[in-house]
C-alpha atoms as a PDB file:
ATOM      1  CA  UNK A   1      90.015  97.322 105.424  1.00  0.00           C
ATOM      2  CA  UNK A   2      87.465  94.916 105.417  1.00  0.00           C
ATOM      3  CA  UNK A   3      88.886  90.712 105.572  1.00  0.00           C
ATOM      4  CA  UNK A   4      86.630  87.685 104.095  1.00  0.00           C
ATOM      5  CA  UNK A   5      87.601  84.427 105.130  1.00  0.00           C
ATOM      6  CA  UNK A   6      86.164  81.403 102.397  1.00  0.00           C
ATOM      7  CA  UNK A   7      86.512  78.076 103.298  1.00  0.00           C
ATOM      8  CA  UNK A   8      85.161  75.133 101.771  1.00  0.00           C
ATOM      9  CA  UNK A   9      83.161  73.171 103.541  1.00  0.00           C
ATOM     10  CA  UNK A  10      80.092  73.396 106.186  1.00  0.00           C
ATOM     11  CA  UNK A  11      81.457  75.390 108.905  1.00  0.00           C
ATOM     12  CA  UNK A  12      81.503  72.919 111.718  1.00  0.00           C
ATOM     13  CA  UNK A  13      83.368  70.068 113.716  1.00  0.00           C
ATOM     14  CA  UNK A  14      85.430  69.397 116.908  1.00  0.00           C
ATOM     15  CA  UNK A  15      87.981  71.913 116.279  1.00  0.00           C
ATOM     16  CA  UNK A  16      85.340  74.848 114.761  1.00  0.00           C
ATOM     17  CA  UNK A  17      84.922  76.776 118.151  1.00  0.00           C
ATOM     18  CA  UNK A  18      89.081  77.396 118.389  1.00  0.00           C
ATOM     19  CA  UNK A  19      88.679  79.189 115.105  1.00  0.00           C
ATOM     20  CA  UNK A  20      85.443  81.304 115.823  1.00  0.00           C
ATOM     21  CA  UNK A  21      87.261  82.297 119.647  1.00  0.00           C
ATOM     22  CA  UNK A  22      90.413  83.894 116.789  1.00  0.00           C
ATOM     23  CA  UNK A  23      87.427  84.833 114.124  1.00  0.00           C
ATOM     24  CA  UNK A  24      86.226  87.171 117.109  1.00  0.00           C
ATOM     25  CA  UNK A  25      88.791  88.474 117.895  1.00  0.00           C
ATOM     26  CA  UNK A  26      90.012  89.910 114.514  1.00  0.00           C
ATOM     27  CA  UNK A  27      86.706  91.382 114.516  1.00  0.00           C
ATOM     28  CA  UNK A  28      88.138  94.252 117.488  1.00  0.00           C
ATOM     29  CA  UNK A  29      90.608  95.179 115.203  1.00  0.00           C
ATOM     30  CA  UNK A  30      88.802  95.285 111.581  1.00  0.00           C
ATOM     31  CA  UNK A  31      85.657  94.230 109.770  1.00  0.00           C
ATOM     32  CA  UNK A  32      85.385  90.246 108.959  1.00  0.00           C
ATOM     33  CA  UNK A  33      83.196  87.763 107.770  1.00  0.00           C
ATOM     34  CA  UNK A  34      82.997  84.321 106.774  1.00  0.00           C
ATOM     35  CA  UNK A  35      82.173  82.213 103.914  1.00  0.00           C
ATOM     36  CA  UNK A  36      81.119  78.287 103.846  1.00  0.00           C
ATOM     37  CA  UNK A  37      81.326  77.375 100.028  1.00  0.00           C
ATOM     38  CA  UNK A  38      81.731  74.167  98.101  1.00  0.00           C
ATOM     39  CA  UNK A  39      84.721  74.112  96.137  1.00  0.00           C
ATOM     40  CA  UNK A  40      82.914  75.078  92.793  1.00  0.00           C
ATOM     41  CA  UNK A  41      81.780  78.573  94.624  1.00  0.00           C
ATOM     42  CA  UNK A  42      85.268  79.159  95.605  1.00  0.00           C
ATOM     43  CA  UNK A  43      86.249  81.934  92.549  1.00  0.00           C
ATOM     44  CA  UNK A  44      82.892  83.797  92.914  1.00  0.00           C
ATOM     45  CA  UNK A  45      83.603  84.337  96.595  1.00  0.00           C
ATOM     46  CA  UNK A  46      86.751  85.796  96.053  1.00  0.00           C
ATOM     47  CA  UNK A  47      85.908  87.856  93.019  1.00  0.00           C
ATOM     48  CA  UNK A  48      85.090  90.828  94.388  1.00  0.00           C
ATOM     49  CA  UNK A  49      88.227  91.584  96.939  1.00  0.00           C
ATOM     50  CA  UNK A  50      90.851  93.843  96.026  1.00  0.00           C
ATOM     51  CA  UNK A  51      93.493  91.188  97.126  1.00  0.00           C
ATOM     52  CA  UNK A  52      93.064  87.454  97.050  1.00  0.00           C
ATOM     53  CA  UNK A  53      95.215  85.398  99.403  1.00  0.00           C
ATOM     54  CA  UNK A  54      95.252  81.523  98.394  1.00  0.00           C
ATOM     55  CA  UNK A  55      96.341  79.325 100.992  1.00  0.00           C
ATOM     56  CA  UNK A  56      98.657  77.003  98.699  1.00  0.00           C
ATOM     57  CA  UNK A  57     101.714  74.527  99.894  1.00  0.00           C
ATOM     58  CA  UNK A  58     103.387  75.784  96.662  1.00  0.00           C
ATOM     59  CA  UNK A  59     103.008  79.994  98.137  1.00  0.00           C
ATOM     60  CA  UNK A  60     105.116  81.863 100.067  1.00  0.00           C
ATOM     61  CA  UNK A  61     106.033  81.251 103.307  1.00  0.00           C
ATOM     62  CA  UNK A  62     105.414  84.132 105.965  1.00  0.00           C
ATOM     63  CA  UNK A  63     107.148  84.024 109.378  1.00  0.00           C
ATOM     64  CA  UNK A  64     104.431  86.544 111.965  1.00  0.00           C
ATOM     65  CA  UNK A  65     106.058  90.039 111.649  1.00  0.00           C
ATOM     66  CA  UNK A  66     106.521  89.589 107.423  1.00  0.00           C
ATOM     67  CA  UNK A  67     102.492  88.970 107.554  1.00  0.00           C
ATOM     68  CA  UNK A  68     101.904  91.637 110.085  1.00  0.00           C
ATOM     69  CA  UNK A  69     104.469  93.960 107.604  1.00  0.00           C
ATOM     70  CA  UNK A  70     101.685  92.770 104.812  1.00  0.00           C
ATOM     71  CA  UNK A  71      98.704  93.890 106.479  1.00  0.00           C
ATOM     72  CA  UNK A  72     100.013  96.976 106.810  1.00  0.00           C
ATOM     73  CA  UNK A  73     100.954  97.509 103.452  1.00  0.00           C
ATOM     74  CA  UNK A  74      97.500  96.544 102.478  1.00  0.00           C
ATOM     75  CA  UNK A  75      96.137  99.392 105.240  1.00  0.00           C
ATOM     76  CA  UNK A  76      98.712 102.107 104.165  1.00  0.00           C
ATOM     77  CA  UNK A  77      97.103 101.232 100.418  1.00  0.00           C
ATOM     78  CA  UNK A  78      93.829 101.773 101.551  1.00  0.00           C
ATOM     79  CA  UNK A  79      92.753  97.944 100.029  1.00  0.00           C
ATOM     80  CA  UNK A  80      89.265  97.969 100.769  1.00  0.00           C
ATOM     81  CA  UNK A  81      88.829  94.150 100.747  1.00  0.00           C
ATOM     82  CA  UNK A  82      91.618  91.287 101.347  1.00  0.00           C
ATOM     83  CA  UNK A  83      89.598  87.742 101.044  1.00  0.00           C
ATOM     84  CA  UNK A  84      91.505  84.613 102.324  1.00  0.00           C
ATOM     85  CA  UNK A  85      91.082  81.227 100.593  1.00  0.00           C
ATOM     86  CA  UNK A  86      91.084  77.632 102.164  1.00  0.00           C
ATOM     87  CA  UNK A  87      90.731  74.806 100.072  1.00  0.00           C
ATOM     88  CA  UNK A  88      89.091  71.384 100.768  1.00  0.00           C
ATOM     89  CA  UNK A  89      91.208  67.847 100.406  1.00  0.00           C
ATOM     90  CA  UNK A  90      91.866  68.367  97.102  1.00  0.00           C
ATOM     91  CA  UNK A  91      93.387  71.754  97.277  1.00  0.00           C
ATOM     92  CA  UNK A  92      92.555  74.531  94.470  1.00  0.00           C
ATOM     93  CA  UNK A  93      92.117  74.287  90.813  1.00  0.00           C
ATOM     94  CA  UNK A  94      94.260  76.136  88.944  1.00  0.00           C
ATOM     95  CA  UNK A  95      91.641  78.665  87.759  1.00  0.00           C
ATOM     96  CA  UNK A  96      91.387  79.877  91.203  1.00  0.00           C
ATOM     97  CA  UNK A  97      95.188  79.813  92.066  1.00  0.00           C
ATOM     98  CA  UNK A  98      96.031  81.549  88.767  1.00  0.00           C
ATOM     99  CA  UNK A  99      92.904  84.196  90.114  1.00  0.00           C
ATOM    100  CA  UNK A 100      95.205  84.980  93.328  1.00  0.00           C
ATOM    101  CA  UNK A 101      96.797  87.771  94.068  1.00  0.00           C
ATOM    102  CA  UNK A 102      99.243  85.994  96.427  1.00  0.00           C
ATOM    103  CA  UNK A 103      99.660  82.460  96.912  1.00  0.00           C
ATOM    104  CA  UNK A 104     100.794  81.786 100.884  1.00  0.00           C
ATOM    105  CA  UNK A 105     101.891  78.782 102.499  1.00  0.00           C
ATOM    106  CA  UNK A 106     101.056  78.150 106.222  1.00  0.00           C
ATOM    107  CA  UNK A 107     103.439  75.099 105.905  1.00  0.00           C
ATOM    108  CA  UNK A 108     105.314  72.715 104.063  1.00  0.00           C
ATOM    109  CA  UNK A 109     103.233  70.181 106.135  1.00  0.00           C
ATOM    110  CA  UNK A 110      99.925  69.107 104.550  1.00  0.00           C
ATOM    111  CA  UNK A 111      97.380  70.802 107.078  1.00  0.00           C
ATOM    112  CA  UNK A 112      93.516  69.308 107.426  1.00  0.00           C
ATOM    113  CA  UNK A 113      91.609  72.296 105.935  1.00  0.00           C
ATOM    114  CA  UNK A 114      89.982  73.099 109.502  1.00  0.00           C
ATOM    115  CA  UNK A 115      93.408  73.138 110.906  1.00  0.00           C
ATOM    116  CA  UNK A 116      94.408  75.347 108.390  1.00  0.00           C
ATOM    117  CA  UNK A 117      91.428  77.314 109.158  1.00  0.00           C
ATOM    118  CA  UNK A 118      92.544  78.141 112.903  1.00  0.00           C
ATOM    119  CA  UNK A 119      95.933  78.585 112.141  1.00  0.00           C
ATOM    120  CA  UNK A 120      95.039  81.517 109.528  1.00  0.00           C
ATOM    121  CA  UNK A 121      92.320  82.874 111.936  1.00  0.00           C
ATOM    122  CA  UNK A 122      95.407  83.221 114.824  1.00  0.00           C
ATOM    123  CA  UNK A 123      97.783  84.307 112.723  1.00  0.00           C
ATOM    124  CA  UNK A 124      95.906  86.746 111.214  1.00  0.00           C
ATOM    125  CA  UNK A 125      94.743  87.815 114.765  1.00  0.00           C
ATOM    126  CA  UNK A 126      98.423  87.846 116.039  1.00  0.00           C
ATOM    127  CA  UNK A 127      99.460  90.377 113.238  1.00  0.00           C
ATOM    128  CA  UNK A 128      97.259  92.596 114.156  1.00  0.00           C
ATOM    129  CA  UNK A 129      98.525  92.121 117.998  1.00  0.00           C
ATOM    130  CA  UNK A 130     102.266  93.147 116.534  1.00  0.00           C
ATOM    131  CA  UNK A 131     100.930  96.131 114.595  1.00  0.00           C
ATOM    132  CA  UNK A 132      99.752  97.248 117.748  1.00  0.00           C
ATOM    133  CA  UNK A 133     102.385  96.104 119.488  1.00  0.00           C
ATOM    134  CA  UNK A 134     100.107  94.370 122.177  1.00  0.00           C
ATOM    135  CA  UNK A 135     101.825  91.247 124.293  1.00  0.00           C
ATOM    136  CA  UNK A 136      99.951  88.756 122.445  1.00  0.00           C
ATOM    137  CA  UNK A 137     103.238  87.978 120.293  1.00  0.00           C
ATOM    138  CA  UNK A 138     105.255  87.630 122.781  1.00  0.00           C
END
């Protein structure tokens, strides 16, 4: 399974370097890239994955082990691509939301989209610590 991460904006800042030390690490577990789009880009970056994850207050809300249960399923279905989408200030059009195949919510908090970026980077990282049920979780 192969995971591509889209976030709009430029790919930098104070905070960017927390998210490439996760970024890295998911890449010992799986193949991953990144993507650095404006907002308008956003559908044609996800159109080619198998399952599109939108990062959306109004989505579903995922405690560790119910996302580490989802990437499993998505292994044991042999998905060959699962693209994650972060939005900019002004979230996602509807076009693209209505595109996703899931809709998650990191929080009920409104999160600064490079915050949001390092908190789906580790958690992302830290499911694939509980399917191999390494002490990262813990």
């Amino acid at each position: 399974m192969r995971l591509k991460f889209c976030f709009v904006g430029r790919g930098r800042g104070p905070i960017f370097d927390a998210g490439e030390e996760y970024f890295s690490r998911i890449q010992r577990y799986t193949k991953a890239e990144q993507a650095f789009v404006k907002d308008a880009q956003m559908a044609r970056a996800l159109a080619s994955a198998d399952v599109r994850v939108v990062l959306a207050v109004e989505g579903s809300a995922f405690d560790s082990i119910a996302l580490a249960k989802q990437v499993a399923t998505w292994q044991n279905r042999s998905v060959k691509e699962v693209a994650f989408a972060v939005g900019g200030a002004d979230g996602f059009s509807a076009a693209v939301k209505s595109s996703a195949t899931l809709l998650w919510s990191l929080s009920s908090l409104t999160l600064q989209h490079d915050v949001a970026r390092v908190v789906l980077l580790e958690q992302v990282y830290r499911a694939f610590t509980i399917l191999r049920g390494e002490p990262y979780h813990h």
